[in-house]
C-alpha atoms as a PDB file:
ATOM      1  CA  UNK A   1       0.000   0.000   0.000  1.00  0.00           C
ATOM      2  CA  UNK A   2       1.227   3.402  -0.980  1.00  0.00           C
ATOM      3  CA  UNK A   3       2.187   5.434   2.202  1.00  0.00           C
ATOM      4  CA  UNK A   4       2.035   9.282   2.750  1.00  0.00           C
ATOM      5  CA  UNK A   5       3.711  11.066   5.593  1.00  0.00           C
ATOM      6  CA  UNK A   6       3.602  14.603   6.130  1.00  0.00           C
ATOM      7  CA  UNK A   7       4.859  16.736   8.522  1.00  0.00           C
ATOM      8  CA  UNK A   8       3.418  20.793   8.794  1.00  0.00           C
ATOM      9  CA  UNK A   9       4.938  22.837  11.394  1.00  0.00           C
ATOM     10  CA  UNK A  10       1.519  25.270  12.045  1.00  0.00           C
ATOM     11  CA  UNK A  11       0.117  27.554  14.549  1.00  0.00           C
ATOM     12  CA  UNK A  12      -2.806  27.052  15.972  1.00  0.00           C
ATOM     13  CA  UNK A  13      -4.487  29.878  14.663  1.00  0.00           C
ATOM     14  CA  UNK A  14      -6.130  29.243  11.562  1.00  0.00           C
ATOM     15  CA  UNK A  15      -9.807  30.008  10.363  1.00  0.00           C
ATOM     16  CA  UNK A  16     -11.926  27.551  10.497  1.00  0.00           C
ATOM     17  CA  UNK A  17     -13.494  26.801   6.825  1.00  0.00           C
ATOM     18  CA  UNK A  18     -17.244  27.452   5.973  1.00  0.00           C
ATOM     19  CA  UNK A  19     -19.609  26.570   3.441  1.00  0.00           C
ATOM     20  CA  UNK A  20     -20.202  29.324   0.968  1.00  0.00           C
ATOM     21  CA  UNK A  21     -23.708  27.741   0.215  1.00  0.00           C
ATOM     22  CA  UNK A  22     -27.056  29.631   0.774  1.00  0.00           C
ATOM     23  CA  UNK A  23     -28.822  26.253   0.968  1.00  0.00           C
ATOM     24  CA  UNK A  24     -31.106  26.507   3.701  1.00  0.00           C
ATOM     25  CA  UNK A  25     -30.622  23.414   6.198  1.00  0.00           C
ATOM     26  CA  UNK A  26     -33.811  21.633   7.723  1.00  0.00           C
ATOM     27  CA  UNK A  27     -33.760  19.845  10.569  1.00  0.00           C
ATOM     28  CA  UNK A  28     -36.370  16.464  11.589  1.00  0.00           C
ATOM     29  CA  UNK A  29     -36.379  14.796  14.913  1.00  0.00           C
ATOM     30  CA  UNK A  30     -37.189  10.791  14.873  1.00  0.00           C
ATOM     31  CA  UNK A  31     -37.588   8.561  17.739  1.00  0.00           C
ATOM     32  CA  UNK A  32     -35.714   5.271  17.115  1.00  0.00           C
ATOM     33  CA  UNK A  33     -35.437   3.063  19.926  1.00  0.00           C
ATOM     34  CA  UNK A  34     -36.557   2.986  23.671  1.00  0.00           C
ATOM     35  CA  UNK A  35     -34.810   0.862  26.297  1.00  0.00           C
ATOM     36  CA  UNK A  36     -37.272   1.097  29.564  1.00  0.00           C
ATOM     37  CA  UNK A  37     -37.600   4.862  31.245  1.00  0.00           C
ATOM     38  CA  UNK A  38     -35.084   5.705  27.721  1.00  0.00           C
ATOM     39  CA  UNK A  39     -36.544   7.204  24.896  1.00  0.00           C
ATOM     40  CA  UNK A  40     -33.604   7.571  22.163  1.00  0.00           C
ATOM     41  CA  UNK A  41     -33.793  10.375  19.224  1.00  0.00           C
ATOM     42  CA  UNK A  42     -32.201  11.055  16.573  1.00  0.00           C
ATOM     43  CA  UNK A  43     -31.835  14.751  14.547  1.00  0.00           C
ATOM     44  CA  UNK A  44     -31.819  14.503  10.406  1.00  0.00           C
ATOM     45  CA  UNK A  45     -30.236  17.869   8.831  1.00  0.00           C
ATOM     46  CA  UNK A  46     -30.548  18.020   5.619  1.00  0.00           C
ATOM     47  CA  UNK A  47     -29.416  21.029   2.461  1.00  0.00           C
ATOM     48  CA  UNK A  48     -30.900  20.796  -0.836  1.00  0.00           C
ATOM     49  CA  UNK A  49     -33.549  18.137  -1.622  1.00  0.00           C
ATOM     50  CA  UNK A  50     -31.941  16.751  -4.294  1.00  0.00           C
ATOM     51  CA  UNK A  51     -32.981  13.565  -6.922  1.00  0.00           C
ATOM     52  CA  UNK A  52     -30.132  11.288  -6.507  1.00  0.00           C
ATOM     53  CA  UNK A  53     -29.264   9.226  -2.789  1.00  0.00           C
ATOM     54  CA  UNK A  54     -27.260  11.416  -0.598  1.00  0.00           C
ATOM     55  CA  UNK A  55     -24.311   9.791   1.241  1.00  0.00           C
ATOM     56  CA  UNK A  56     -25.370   9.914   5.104  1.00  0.00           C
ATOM     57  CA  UNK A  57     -22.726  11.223   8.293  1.00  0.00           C
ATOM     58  CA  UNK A  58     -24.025   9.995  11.535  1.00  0.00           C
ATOM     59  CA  UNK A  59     -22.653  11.403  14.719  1.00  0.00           C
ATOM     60  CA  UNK A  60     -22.177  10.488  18.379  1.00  0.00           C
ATOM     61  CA  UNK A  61     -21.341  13.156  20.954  1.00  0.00           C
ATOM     62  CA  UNK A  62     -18.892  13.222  23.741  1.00  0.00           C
ATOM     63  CA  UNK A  63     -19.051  13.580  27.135  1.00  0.00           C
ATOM     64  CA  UNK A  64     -17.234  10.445  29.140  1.00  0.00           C
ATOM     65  CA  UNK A  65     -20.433   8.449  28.986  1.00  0.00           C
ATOM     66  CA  UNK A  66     -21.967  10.293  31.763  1.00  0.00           C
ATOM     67  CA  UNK A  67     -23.150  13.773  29.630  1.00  0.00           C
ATOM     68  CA  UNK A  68     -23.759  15.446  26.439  1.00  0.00           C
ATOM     69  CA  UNK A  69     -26.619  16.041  23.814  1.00  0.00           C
ATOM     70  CA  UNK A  70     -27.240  15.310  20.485  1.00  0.00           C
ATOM     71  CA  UNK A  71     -28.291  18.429  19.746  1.00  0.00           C
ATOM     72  CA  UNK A  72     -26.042  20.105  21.589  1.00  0.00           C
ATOM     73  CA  UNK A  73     -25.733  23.893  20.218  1.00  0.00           C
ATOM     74  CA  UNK A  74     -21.945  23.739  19.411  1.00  0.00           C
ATOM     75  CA  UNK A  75     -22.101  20.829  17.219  1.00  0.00           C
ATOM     76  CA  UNK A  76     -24.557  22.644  15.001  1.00  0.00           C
ATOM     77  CA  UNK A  77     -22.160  24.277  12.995  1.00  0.00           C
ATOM     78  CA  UNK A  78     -20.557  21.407  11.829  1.00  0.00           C
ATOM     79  CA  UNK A  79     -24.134  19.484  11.230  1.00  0.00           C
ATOM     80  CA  UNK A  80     -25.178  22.425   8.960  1.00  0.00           C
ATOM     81  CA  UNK A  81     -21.798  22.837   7.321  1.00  0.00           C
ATOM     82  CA  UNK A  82     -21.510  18.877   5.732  1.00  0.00           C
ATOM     83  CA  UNK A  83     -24.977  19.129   4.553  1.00  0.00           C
ATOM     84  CA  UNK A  84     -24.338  22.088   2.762  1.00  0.00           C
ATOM     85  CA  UNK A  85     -21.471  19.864   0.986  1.00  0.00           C
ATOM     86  CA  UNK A  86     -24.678  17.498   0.103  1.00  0.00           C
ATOM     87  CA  UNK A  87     -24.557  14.741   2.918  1.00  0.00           C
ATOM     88  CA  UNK A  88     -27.430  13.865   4.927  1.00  0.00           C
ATOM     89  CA  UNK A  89     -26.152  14.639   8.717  1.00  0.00           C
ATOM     90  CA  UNK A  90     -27.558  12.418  11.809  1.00  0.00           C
ATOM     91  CA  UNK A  91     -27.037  13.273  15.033  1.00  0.00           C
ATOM     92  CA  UNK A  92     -28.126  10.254  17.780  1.00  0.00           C
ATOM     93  CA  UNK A  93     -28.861  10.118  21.358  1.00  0.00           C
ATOM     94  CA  UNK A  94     -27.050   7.376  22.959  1.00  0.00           C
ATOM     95  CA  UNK A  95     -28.157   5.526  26.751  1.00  0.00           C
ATOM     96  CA  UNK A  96     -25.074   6.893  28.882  1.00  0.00           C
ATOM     97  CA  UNK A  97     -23.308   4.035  31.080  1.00  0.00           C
ATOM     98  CA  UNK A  98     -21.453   6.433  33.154  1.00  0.00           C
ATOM     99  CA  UNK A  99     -24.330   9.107  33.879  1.00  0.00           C
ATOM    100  CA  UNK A 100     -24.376   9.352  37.734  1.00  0.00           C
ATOM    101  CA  UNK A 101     -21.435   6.916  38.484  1.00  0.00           C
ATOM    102  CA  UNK A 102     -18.912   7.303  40.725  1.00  0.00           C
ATOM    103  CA  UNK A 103     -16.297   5.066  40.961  1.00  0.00           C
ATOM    104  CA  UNK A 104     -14.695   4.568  44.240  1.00  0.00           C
ATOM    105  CA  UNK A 105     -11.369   4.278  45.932  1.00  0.00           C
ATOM    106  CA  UNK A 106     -11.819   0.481  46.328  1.00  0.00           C
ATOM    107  CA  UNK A 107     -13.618  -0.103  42.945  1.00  0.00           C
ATOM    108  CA  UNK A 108     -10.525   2.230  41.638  1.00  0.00           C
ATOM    109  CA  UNK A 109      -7.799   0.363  42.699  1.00  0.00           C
ATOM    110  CA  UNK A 110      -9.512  -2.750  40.587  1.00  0.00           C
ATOM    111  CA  UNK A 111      -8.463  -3.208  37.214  1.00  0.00           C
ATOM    112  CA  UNK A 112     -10.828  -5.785  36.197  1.00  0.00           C
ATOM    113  CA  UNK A 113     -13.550  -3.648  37.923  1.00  0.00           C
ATOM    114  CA  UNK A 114     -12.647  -0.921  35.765  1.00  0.00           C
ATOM    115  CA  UNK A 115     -12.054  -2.597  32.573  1.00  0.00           C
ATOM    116  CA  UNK A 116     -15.829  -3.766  32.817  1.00  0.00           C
ATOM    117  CA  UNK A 117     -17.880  -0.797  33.943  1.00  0.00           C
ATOM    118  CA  UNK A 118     -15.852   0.815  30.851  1.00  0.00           C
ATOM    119  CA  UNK A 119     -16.694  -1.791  28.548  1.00  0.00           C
ATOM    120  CA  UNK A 120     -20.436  -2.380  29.464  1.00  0.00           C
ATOM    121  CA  UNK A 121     -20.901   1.821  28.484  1.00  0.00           C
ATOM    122  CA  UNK A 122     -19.298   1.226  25.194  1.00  0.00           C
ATOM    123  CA  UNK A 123     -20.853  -1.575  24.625  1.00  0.00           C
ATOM    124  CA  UNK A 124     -24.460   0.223  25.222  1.00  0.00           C
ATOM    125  CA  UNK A 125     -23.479   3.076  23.040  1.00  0.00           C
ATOM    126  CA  UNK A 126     -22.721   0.764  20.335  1.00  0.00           C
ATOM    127  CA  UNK A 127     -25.735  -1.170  20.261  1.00  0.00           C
ATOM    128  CA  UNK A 128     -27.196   2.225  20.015  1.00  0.00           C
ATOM    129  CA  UNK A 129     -25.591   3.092  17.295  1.00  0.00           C
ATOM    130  CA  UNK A 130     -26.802  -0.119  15.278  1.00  0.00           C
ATOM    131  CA  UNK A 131     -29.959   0.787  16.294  1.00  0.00           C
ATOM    132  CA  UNK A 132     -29.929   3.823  14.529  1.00  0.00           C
ATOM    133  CA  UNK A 133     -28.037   2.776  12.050  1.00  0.00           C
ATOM    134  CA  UNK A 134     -31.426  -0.073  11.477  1.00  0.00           C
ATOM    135  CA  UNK A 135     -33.325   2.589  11.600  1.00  0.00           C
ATOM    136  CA  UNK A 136     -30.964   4.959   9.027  1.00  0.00           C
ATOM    137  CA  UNK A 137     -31.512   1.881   6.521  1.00  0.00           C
ATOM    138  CA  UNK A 138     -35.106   1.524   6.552  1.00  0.00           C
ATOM    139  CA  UNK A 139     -35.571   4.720   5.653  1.00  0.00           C
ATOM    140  CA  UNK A 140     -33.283   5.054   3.363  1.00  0.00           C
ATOM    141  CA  UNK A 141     -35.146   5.107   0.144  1.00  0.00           C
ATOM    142  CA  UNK A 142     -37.632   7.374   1.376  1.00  0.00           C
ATOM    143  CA  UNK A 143     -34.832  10.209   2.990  1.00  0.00           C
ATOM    144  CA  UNK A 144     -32.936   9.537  -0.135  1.00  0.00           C
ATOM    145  CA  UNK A 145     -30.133   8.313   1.421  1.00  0.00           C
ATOM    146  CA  UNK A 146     -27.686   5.783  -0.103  1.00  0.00           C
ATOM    147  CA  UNK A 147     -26.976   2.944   2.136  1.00  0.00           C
ATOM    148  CA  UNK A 148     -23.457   1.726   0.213  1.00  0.00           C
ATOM    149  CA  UNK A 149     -22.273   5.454   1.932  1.00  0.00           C
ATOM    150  CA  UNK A 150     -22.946   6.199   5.481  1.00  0.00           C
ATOM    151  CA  UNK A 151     -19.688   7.337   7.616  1.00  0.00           C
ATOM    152  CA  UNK A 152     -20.056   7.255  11.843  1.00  0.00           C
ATOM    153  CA  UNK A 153     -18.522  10.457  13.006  1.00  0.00           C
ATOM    154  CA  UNK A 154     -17.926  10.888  17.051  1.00  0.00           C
ATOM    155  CA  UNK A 155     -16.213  13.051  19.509  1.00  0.00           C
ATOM    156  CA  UNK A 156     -14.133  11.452  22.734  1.00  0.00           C
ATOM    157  CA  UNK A 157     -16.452   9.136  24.064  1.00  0.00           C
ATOM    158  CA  UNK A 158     -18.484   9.489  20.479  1.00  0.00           C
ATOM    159  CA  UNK A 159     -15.637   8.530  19.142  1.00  0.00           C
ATOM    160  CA  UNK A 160     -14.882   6.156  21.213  1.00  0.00           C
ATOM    161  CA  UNK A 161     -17.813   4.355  20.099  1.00  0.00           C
ATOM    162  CA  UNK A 162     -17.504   4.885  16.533  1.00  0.00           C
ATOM    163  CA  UNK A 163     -14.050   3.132  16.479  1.00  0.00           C
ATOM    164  CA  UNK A 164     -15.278   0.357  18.587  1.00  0.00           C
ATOM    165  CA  UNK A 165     -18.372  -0.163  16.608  1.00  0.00           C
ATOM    166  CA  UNK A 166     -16.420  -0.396  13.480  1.00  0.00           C
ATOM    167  CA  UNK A 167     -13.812  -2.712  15.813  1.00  0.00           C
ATOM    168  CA  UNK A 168     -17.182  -5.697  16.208  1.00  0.00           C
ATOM    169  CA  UNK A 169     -18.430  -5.744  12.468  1.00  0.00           C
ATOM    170  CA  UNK A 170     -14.663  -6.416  11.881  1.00  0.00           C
ATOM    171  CA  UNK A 171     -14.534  -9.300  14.374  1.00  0.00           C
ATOM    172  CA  UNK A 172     -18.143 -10.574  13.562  1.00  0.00           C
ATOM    173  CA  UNK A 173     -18.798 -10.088  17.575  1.00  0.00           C
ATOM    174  CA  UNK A 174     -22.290 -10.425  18.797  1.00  0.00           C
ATOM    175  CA  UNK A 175     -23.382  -6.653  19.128  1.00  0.00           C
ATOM    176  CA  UNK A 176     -22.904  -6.607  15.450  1.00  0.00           C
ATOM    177  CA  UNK A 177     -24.982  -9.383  14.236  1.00  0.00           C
ATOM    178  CA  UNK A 178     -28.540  -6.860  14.326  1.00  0.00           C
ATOM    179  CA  UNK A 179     -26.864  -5.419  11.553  1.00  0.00           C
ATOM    180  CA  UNK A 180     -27.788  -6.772   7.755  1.00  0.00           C
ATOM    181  CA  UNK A 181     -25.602  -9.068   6.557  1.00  0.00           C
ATOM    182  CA  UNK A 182     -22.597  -8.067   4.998  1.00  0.00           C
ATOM    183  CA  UNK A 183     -22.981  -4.385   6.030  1.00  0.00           C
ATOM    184  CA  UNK A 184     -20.324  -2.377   7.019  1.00  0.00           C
ATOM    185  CA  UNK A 185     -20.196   1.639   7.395  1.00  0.00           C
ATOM    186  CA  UNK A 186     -18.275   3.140   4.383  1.00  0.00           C
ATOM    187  CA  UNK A 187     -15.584   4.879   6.667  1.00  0.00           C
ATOM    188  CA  UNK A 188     -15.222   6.156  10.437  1.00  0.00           C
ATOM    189  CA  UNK A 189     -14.071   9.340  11.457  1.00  0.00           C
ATOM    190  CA  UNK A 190     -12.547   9.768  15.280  1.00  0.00           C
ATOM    191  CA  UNK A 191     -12.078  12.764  17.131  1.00  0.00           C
ATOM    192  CA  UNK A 192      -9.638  11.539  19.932  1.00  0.00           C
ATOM    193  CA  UNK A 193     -11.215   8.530  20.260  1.00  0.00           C
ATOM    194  CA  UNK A 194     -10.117   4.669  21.576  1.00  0.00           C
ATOM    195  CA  UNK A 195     -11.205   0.553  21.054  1.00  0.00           C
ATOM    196  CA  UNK A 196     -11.447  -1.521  24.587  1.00  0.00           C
ATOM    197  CA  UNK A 197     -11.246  -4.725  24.866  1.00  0.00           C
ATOM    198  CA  UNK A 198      -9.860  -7.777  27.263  1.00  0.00           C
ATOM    199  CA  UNK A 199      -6.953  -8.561  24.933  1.00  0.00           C
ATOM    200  CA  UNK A 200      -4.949  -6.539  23.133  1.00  0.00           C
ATOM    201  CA  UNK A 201      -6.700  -6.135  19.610  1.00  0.00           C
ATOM    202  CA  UNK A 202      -6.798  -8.838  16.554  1.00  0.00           C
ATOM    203  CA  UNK A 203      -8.936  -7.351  13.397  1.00  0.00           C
ATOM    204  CA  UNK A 204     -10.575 -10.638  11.636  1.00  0.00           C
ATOM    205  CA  UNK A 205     -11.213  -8.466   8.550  1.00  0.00           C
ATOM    206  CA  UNK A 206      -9.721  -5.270   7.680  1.00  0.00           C
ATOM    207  CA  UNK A 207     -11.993  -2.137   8.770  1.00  0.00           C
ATOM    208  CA  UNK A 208     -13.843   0.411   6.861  1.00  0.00           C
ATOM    209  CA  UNK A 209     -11.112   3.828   5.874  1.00  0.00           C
ATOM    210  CA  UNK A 210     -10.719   5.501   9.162  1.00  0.00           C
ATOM    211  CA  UNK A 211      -9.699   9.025  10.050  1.00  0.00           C
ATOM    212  CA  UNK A 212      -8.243   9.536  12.953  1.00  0.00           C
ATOM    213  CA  UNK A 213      -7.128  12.556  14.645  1.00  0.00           C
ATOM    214  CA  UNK A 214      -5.295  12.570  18.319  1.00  0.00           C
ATOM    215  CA  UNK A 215      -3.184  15.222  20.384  1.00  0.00           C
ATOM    216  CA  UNK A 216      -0.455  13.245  21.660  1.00  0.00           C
ATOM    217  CA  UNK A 217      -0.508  14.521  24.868  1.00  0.00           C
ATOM    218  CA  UNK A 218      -4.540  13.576  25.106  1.00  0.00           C
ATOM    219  CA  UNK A 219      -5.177  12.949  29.366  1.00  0.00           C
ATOM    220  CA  UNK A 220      -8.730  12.128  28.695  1.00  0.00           C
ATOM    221  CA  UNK A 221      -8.388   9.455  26.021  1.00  0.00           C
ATOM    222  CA  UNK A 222      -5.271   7.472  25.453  1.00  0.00           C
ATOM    223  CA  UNK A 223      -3.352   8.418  22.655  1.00  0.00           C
ATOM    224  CA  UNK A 224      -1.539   5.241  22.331  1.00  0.00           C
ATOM    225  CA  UNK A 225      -2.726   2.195  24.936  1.00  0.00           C
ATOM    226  CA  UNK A 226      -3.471   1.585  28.715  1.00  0.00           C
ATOM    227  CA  UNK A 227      -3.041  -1.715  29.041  1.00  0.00           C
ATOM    228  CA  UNK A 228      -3.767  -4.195  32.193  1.00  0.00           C
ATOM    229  CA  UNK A 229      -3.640  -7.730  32.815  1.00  0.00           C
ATOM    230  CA  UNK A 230      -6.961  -7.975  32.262  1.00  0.00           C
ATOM    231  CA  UNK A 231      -7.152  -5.530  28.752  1.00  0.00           C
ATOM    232  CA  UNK A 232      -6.669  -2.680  27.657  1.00  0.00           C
ATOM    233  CA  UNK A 233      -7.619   0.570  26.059  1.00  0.00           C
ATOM    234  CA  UNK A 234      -6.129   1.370  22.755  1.00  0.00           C
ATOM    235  CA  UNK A 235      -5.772   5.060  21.532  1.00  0.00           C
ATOM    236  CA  UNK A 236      -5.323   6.688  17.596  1.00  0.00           C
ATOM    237  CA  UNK A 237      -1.582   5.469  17.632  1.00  0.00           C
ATOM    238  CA  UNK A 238      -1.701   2.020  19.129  1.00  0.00           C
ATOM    239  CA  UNK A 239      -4.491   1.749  16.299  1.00  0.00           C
ATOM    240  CA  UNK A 240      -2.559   3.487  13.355  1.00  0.00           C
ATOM    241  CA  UNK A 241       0.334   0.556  13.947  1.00  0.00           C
ATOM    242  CA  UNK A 242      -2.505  -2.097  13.468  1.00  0.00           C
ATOM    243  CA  UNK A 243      -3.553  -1.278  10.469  1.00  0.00           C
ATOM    244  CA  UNK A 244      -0.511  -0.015   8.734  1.00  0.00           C
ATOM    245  CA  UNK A 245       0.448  -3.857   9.581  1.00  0.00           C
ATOM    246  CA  UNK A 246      -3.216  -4.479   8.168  1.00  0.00           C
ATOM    247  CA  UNK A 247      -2.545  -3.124   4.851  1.00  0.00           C
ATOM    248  CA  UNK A 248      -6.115  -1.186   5.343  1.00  0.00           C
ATOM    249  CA  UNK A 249      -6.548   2.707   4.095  1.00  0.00           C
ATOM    250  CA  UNK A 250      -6.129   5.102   7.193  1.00  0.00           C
ATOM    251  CA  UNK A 251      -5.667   8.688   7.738  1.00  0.00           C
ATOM    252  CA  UNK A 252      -3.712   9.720  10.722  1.00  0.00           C
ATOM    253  CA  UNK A 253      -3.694  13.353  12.039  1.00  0.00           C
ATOM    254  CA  UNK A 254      -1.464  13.788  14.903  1.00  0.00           C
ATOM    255  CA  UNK A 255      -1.516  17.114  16.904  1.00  0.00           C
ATOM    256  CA  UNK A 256       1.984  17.140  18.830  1.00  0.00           C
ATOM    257  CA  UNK A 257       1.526  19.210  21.573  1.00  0.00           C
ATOM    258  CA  UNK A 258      -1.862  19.232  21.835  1.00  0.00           C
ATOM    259  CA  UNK A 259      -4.531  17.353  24.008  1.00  0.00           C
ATOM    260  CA  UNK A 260      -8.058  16.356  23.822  1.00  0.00           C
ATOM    261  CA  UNK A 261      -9.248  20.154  22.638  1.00  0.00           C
ATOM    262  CA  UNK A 262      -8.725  17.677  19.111  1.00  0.00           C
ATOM    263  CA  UNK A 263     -12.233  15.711  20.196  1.00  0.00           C
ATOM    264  CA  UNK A 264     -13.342  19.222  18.571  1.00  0.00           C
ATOM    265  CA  UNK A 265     -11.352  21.013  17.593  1.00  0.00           C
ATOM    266  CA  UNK A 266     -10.918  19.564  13.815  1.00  0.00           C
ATOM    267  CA  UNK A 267     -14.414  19.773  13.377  1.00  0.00           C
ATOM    268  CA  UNK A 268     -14.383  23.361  12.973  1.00  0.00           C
ATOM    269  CA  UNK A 269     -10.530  23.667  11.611  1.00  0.00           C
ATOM    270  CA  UNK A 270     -10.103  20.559   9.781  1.00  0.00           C
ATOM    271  CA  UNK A 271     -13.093  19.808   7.137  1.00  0.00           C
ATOM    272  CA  UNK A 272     -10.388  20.251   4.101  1.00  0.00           C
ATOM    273  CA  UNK A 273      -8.479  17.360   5.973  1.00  0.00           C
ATOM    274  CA  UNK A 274     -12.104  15.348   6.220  1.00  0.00           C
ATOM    275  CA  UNK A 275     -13.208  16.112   2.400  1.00  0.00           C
ATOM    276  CA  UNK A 276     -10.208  14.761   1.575  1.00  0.00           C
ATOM    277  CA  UNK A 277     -10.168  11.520   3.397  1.00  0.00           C
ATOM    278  CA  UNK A 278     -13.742  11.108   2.067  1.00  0.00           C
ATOM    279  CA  UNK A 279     -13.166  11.918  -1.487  1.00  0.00           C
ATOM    280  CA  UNK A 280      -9.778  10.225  -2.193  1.00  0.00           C
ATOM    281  CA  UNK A 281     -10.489   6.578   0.730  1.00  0.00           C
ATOM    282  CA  UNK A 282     -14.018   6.342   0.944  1.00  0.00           C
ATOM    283  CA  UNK A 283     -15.482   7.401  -2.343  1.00  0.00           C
ATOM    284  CA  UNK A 284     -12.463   7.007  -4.820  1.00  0.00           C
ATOM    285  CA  UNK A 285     -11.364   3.728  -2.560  1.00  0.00           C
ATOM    286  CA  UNK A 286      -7.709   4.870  -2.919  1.00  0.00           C
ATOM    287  CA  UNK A 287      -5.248   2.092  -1.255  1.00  0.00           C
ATOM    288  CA  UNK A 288      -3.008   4.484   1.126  1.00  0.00           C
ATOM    289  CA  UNK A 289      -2.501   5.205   4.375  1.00  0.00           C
ATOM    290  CA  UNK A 290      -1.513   8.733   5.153  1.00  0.00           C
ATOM    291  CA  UNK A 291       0.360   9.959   8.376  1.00  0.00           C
ATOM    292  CA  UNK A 292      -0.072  13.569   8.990  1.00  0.00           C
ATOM    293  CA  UNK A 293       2.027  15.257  11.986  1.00  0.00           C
ATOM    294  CA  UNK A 294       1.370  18.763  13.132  1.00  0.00           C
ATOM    295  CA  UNK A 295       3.561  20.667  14.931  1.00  0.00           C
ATOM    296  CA  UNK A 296       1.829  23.481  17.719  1.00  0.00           C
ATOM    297  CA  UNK A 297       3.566  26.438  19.162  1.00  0.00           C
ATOM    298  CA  UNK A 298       7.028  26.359  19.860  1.00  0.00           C
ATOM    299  CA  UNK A 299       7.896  25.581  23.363  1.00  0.00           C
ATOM    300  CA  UNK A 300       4.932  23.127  24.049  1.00  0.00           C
ATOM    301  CA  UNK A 301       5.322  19.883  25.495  1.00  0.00           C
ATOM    302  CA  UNK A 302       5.417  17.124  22.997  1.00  0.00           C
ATOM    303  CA  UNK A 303       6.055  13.895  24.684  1.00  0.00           C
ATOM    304  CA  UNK A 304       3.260  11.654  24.941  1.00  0.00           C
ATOM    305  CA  UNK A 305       1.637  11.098  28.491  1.00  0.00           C
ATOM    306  CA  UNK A 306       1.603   7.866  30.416  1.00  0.00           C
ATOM    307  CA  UNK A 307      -1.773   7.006  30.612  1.00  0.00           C
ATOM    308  CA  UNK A 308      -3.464   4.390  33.061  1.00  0.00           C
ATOM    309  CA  UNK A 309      -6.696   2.823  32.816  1.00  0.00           C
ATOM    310  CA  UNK A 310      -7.354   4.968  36.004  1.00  0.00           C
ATOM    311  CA  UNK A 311      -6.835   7.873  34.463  1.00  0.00           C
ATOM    312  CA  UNK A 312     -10.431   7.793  31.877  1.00  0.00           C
ATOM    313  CA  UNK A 313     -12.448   8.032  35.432  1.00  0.00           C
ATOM    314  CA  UNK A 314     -10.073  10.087  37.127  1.00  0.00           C
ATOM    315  CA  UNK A 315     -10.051  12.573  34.358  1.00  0.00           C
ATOM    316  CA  UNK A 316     -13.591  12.311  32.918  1.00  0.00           C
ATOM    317  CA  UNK A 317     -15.451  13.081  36.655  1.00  0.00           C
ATOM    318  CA  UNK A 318     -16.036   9.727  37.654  1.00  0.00           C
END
């Protein structure tokens, strides 16, 4: 596989880019699952009506598991931007694991403890996202949406979720069998995101393109791995090695320097970065893997933290 590395020294102080469009976005809110006292919705934005199937971004918010909103007013701008570009954007509500739990000092101390409560909120968030993803399909036809093209999109623990949903298709895991057979998401886009699991990770098939972007000095989602005896959490880098030994189309975007402001920061600064990943591995299918390091200010710390399995509570309020 053809390999691309590039390496920008920037400063952090570039515009981000904006649709030119006048297209007027709409926005339609559909319940798609309950789960007991849970009533899960999901928001459609849409641009122009247009005659031909749409390729479809769904998104997952962050917030550790514990907080955040669909519809949260800061993501807007990036919902309305990508359907100006003539996507169909969906934006999901997601049963949070973590919401009101507090992990204490004996629970804290135990790995295996930890390693599960983490796993059983991912795991929730993923089914979730199949649900919706059902849901996406059957109406598909009718919101003109076509089903060979529909990319997950997260932030931190969004894109947490993302990566690991595309991690159980691969590996033909139990979550993923309410999916149609033979589907698979036609790429994955991760905003500081991470796959757990109780063993470090094996891919049975090779994934859908991912793009992945990760400050290396991320405290609130392991850049590279925090691994126990009992499993692990695996970050953008620990996952960029994989599949570079995979062979599979990736996009890499490290931020040196920089920490988990990049579970938003590139969706307001990087879309040129995105269109490109989209037009050239998802649509055009192209066979590379790029590696794109970014240099911050001068002066900032660049070495990568130690991170501990400890550390996702400790650091995301639990």
């Amino acid at each position: 596989m053809k390999k691309l590395f590039v390496l920008f020294v920037v400063f952090f102080c570039i515009f981000p880019v904006f649709s030119q469009s006048e297209n007027p976005v709409t926005l339609t809110t559909f319940l798609y699952a309950v789960h007991d006292k849970d009533s899960l919705y999901l928001d459609r934005y849409e641009g122009a009506v247009t005659q031909q199937p749409k390729p479809c971004i769904m998104f997952m918010f962050g917030g550790g598991f514990s907080g955040g909103r669909r519809d949260y007013n800061h993501y807007k701008k990036y919902f309305r931007y990508w359907a100006q570009q003539g996507y169909t954007i969906v934006s999901i509500d997601y049963r949070l694991g973590l919401r009101n739990r507090t992990i204490d000092r004996v629970e804290n101390d135990n790995n295996a403890f930890r390693l599960k409560v983490l796993m059983d909120a991912v795991h929730m968030a993923v089914e979730d996202l199949f649900a919706a993803t059902n849901f996406v399909l059957k109406h598909a036809e009718e919101w003109k949406i076509d089903p060979d093209f529909i990319i997950t999109t997260g932030s931190s623990a969004g894109a947490i979720s993302v990566l690991q949903a595309e991690y159980e298709i691969c590996n033909n895991c139990p979550l993923a069998t309410v999916l149609p057979q033979g589907f698979n998401y036609a790429g994955v886009v991760s905003y500081a995101g991470a796959i757990v699991d109780l063993k470090p990770l094996e891919w049975k098939n090779k994934p859908a393109p991912i793009l992945m972007f990760h400050g290396n000095i991320d405290k609130s989602v392991p850049y590279d791995y925090a691994e126990s005896e009992f499993g692990g959490f695996y970050g953008s880098a620990y996952i960029d090695r994989q599949l570079d030994e995979l062979d599979a189309p990736h996009y890499f975007y490290i931020a040196k320097g920089k920490g988990h402001e990049m579970s938003e920061y590139p969706m307001f600064y990087n879309q040129l970065e995105m269109a490109s990943f989209l037009k050239r591995l998802v649509f055009s299918k192209e066979q590379i893997a790029i590696h794109n390091e970014v240099q911050t200010l001068p002066g900032q710390v660049n070495t990568s933290v130690v991170y501990t399995l400890e550390d996702y509570f400790k650091n995301n309020g639990h």
